[in-house]
N, C-alpha and C. Protein backbone atom coordinates (compact mmCIF):
# COMPACT_ATOMS: atom_id res chain seq x y z
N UNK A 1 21.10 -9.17 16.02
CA UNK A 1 20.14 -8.81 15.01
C UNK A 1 20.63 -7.53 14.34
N UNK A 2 20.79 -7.76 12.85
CA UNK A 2 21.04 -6.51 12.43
C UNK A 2 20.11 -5.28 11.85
N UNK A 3 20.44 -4.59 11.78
CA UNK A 3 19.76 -3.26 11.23
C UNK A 3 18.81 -3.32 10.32
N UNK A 4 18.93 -4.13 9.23
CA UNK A 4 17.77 -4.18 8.38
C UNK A 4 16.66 -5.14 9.04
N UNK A 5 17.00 -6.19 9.68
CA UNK A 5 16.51 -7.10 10.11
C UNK A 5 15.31 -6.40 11.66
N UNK A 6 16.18 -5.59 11.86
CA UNK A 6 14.96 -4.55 12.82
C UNK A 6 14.30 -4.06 12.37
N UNK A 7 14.61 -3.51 10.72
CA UNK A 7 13.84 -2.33 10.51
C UNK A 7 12.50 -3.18 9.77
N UNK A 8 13.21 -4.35 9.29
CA UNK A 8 11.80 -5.34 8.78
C UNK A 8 10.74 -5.44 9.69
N UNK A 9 11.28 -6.02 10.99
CA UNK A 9 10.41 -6.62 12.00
C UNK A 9 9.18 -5.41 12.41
N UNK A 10 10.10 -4.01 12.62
CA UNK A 10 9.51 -2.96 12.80
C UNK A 10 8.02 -2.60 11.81
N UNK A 11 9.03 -2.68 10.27
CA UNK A 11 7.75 -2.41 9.46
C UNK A 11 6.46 -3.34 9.60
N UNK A 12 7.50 -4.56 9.93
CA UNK A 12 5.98 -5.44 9.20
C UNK A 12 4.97 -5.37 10.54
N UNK A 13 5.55 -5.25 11.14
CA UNK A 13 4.86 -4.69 12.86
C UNK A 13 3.59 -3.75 12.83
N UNK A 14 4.32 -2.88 11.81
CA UNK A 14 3.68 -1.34 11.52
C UNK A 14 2.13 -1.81 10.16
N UNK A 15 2.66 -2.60 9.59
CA UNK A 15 1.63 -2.81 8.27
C UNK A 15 0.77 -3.83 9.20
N UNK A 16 1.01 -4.78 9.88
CA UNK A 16 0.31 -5.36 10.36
C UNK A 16 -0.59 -4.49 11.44
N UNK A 17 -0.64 -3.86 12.04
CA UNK A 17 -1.30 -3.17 12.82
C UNK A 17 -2.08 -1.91 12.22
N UNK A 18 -1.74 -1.08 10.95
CA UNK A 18 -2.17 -0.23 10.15
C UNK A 18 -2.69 -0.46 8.42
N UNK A 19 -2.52 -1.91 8.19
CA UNK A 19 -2.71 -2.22 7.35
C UNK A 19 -3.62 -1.24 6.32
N UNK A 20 -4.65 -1.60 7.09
CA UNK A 20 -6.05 -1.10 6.00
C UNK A 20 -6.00 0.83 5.95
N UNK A 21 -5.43 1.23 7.35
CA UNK A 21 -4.84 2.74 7.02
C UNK A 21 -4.37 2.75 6.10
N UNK A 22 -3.09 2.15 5.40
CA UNK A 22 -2.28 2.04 4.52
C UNK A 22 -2.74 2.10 3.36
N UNK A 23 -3.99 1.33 3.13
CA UNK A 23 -4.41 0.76 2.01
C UNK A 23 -5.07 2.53 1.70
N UNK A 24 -6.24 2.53 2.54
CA UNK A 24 -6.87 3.41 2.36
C UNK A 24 -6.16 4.77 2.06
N UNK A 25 -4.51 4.94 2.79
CA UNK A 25 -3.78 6.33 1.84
C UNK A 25 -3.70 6.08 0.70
N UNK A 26 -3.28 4.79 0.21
CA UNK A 26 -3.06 4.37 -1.08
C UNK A 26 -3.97 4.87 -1.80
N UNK A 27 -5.62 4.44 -1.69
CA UNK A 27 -6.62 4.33 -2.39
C UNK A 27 -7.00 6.53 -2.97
N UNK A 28 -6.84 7.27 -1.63
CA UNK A 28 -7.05 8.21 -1.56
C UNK A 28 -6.39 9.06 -2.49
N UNK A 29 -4.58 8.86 -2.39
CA UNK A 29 -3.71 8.72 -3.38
C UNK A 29 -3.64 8.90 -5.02
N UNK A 30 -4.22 8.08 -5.25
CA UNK A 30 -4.51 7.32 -6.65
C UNK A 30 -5.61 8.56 -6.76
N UNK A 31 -7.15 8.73 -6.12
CA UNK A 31 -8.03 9.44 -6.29
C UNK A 31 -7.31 10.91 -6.43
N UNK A 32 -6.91 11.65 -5.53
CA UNK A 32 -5.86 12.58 -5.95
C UNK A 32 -5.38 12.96 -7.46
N UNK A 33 -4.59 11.84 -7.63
CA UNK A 33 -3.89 11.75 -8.73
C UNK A 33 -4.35 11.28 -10.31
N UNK A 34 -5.42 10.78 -9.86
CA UNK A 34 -6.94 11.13 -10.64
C UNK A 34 -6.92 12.26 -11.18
N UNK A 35 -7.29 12.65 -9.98
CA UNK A 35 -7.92 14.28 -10.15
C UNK A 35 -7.29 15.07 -11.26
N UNK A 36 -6.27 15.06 -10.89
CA UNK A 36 -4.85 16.17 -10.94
C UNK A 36 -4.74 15.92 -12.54
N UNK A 37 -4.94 14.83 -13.00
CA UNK A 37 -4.03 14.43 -13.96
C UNK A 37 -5.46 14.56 -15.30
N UNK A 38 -6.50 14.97 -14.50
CA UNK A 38 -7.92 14.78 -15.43
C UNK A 38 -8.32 12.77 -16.01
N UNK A 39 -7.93 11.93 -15.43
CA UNK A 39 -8.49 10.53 -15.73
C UNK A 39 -7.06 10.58 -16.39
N UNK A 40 -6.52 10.84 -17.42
CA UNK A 40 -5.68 10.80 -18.15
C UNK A 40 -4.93 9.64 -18.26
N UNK A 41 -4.94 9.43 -17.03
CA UNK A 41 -3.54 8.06 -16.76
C UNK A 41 -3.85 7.17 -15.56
N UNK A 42 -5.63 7.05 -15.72
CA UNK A 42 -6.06 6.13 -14.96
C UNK A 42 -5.89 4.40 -15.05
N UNK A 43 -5.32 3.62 -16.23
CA UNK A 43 -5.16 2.87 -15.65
C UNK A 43 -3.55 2.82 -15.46
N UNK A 44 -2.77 3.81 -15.56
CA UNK A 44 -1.26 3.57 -14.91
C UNK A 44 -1.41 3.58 -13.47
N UNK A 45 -2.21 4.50 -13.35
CA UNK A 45 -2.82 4.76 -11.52
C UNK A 45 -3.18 3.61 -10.92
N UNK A 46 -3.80 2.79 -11.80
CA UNK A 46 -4.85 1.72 -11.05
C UNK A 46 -3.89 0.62 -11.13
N UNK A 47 -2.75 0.16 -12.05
CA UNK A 47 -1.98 -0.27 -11.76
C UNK A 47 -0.83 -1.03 -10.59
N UNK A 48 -0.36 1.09 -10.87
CA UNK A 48 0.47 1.23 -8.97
C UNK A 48 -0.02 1.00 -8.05
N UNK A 49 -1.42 1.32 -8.01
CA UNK A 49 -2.25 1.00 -6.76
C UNK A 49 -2.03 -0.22 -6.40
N UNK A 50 -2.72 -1.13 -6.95
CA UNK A 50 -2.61 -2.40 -7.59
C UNK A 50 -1.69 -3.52 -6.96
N UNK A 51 -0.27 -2.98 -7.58
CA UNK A 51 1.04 -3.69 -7.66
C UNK A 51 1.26 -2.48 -5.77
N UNK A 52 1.26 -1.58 -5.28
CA UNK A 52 1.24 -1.02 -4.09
C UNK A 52 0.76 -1.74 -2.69
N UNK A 53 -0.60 -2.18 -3.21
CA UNK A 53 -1.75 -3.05 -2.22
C UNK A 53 -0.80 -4.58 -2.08
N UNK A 54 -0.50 -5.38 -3.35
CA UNK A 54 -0.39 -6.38 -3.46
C UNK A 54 1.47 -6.46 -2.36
N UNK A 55 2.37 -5.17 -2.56
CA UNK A 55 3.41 -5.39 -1.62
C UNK A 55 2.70 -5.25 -0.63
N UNK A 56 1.99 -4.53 0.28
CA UNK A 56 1.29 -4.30 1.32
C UNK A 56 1.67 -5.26 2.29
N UNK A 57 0.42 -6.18 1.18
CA UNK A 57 0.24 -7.55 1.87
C UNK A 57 1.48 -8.68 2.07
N UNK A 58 2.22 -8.62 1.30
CA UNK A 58 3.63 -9.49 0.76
C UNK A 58 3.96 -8.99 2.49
N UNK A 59 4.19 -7.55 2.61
CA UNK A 59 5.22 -7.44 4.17
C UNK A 59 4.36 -8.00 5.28
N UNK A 60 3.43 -8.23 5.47
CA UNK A 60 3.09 -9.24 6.45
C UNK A 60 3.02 -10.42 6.21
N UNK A 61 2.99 -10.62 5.54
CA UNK A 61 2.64 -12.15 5.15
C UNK A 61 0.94 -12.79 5.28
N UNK A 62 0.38 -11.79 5.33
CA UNK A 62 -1.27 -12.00 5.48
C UNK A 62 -2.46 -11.10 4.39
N UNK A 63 -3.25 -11.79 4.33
CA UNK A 63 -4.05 -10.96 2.98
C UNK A 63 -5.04 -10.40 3.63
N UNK A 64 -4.80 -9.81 4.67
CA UNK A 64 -5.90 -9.12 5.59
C UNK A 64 -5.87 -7.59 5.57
N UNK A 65 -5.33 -7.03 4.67
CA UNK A 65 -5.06 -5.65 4.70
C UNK A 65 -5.90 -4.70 3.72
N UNK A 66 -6.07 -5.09 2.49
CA UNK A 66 -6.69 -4.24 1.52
C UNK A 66 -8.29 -5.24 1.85
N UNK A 67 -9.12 -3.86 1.63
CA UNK A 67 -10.61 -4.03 1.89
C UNK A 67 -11.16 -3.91 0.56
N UNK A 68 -12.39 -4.78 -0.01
CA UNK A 68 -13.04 -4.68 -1.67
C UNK A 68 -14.03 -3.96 -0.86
C-alpha cells in the first residue's frame, strides 16, 4: 500500500468519524469571514462553503456529514 493510498484511508477515516466537526469549522469559518469582510463577499463565501461541504462528503462516500 502506498503512501497516498494511506493517507486517503487515514483521511477518509478522519471525515468519517468528525464529519459534522468539520462541517461545523467550515460553517464558523465562513461566519468569521463574514464578519471581517463586512457581508461584502457573502455569496463568494457561501459558495466555498458550499463547494467545501459538498468535498466533505465526496471523501467518505456518505451524505451524512453536513447538518441543515
Amino acid at each position: 500500500m502506498g503512501f497516498f493510498s494511506k493517507a486517503k484511508d487515514k483521511l477518509t477515516k478522519a471525515v468519517d468519524d468528525h464529519g459534522d466537526k468539520i462541517s461545523d469549522g467550515i460553517d464558523k469559518g465562513a461566519a468569521k469571514l463574514s464578519e471581517k469582510t463586512g457581508g461584502k463577499y457573502d455569496d463568494k463565501i457561501q459558495q466555498g462553503t458550499d463547494k467545501a461541504k459538498d468535498a466533505l462528503d465526496k471523501l467518505d462516500g456518505k451524505d451524512d456529514d453536513i447538518q441543515n
